[in-house]
Protein backbone atom coordinates (compact mmCIF):
# COMPACT_ATOMS: atom_id res chain seq x y z
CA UNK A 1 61.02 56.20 57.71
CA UNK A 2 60.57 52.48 56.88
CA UNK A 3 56.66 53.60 56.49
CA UNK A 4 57.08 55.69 53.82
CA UNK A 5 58.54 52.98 51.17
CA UNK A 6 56.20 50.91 52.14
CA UNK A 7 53.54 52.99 51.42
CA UNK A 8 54.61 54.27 48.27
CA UNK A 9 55.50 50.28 47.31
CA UNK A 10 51.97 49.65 48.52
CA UNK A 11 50.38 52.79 46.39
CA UNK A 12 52.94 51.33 43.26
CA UNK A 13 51.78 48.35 43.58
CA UNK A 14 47.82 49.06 43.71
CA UNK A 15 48.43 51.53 40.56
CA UNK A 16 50.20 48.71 38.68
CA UNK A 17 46.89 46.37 39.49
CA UNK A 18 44.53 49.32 38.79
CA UNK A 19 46.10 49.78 35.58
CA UNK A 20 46.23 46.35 34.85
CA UNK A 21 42.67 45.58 35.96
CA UNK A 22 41.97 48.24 33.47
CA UNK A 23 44.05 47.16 30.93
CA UNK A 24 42.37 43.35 31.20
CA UNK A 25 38.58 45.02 31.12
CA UNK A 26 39.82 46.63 28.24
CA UNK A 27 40.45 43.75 26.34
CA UNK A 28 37.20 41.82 27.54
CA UNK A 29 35.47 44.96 26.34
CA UNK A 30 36.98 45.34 23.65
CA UNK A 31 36.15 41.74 22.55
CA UNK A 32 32.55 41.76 23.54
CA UNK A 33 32.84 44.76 21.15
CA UNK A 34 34.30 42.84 18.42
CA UNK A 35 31.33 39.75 19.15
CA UNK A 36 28.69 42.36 18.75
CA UNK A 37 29.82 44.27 15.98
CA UNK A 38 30.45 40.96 14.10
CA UNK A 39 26.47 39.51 15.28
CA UNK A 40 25.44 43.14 13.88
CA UNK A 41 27.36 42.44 10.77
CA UNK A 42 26.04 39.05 10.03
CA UNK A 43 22.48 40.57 10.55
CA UNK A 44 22.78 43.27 8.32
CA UNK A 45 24.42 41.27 5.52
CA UNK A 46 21.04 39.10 5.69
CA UNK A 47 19.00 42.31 5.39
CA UNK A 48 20.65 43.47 2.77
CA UNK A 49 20.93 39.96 0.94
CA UNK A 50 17.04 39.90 1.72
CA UNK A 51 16.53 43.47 0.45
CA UNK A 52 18.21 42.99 -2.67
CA UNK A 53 16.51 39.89 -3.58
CA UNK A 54 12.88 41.43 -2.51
CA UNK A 55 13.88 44.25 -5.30
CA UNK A 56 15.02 41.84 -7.67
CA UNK A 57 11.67 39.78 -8.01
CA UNK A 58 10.29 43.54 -7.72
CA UNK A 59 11.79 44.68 -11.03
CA UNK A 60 11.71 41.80 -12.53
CA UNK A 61 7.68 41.92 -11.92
CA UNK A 62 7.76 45.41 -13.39
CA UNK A 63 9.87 44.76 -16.21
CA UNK A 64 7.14 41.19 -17.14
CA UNK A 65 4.49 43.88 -16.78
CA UNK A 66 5.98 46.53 -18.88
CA UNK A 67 6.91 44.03 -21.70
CA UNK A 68 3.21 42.36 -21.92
CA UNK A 69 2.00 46.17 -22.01
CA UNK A 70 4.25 46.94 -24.55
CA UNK A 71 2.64 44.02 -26.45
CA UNK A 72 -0.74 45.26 -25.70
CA UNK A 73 0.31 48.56 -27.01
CA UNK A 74 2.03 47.46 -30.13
CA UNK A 75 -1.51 45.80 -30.62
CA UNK A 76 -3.57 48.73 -30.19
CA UNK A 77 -1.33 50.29 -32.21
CA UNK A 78 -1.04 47.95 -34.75
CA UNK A 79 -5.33 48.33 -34.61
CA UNK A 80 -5.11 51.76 -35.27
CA UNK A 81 -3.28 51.91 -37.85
CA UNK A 82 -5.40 49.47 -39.62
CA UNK A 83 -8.43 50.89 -38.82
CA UNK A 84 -6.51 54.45 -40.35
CA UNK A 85 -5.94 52.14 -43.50
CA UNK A 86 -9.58 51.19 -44.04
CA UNK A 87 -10.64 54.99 -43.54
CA UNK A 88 -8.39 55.75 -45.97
CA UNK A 89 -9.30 52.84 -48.11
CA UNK A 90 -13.04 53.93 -48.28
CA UNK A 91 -11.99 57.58 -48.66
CA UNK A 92 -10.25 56.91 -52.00
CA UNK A 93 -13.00 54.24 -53.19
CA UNK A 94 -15.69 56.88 -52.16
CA UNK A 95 -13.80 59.39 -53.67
CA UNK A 96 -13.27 57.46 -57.23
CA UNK A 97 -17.22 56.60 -57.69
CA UNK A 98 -16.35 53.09 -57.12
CA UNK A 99 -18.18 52.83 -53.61
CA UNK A 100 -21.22 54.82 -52.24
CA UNK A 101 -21.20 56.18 -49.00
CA UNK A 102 -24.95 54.93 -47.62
CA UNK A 103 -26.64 56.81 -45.15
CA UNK A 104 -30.11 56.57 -43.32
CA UNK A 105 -31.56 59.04 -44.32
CA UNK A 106 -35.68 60.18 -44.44
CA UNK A 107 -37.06 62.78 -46.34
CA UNK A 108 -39.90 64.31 -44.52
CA UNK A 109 -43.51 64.83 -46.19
CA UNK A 110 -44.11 67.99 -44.57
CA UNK A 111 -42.84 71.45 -46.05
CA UNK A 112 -39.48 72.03 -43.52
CA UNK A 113 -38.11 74.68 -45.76
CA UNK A 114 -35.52 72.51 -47.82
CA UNK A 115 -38.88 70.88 -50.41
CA UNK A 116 -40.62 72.25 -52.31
CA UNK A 117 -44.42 72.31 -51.99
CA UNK A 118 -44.58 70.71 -55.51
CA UNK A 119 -42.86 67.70 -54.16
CA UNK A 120 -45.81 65.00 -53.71
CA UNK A 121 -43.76 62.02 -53.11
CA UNK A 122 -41.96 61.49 -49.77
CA UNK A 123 -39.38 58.79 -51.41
CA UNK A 124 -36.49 59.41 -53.74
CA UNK A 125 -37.28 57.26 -56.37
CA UNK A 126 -36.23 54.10 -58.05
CA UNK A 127 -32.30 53.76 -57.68
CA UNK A 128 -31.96 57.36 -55.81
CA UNK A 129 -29.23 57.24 -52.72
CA UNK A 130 -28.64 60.05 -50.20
CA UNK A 131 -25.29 61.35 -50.46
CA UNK A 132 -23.26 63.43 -48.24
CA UNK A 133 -21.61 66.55 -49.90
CA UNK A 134 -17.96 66.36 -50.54
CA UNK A 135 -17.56 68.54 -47.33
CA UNK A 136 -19.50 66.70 -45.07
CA UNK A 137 -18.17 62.99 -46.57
CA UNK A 138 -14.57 64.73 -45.50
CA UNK A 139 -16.12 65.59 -41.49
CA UNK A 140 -17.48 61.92 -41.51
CA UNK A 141 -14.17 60.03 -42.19
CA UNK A 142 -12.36 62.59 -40.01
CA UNK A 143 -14.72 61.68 -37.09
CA UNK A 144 -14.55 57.93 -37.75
CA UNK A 145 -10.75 58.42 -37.88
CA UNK A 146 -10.89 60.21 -34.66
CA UNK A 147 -12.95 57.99 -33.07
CA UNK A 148 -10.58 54.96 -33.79
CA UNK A 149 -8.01 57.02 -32.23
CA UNK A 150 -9.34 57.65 -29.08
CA UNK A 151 -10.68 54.41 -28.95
CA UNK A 152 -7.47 53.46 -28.75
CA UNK A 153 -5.78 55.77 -26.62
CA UNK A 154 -8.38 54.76 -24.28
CA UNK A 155 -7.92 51.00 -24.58
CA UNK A 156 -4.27 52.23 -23.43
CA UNK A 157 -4.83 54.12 -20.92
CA UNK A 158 -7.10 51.42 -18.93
CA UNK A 159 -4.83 48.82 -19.72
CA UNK A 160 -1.82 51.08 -17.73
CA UNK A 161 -3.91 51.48 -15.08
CA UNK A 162 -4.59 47.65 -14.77
């Protein structure tokens, strides 16, 4: 009967070692743990440091090329509504008599159905001008007003696309 304490003192005794083998390679593991996850934090604080600066010079790349567009477009603006000023300008000098609106303009000798055949001259005569009608002179300044416009617009446009 002696064997049998011995034993179970000898099976006692390699279950306390097991379990405090295991307990020790616990710990180690649990500290290489605690190395690694403290390397992987220092890593991805530098990433993210790095990140955050990267989309710092970013933006503030955008935001230098959104304010010298905005200057580009407050001078194309600024353009446009000048050139709408001088439109208008002529429009009202045209309009009071106190300019002419010229125009190139040839009067053919041949009958084309708006001269009469009486007509022997092909020139206006001293001091004559061509005028547009009051309709037409209205379509001109429209079309030089839209013109401006898109002009403009297109000036913009391939500026934002720069």
């Amino acid at each position: 009967m002696s064997i049998r304490p011995t034993v179970i003192t000898g099976a006692a005794t390699a279950l306390l070692s097991g379990l405090l083998i295991w307990q020790v390679q616990g710990w180690r593991y649990s500290s290489q743990l605690a190395e690694q996850q403290s390397a992987h934090d220092r890593v991805m604080t530098v990433l993210a440091t790095e990140a955050l600066n990267q989309q710092k010079q970013r933006q503030a790349a955008a935001d230098t090329k959104q304010a010298e567009f905005s200057l580009y477009e407050a001078q194309l603006w600024g353009e446009l509504r000048n050139a709408e000023y001088e439109n208008d300008r002529l429009r009202v000098l045209v309009g009071n008599g106190a300019h002419g609106l010229r125009v190139n303009a040839t009067c053919p000798a041949t009958n084309s159905g708006r001269l009469s055949d009486t007509s022997t001259s092909t020139s206006m005569g001293n001091g004559a001008t061509a005028e547009l009608n009051k309709d037409a002179r209205q379509d001109y300044y429209a079309l030089r007003k839209g013109i401006e416009l898109v002009t403009r617009q297109l000036l913009v446009c391939q500026e934002k696309l720069r």
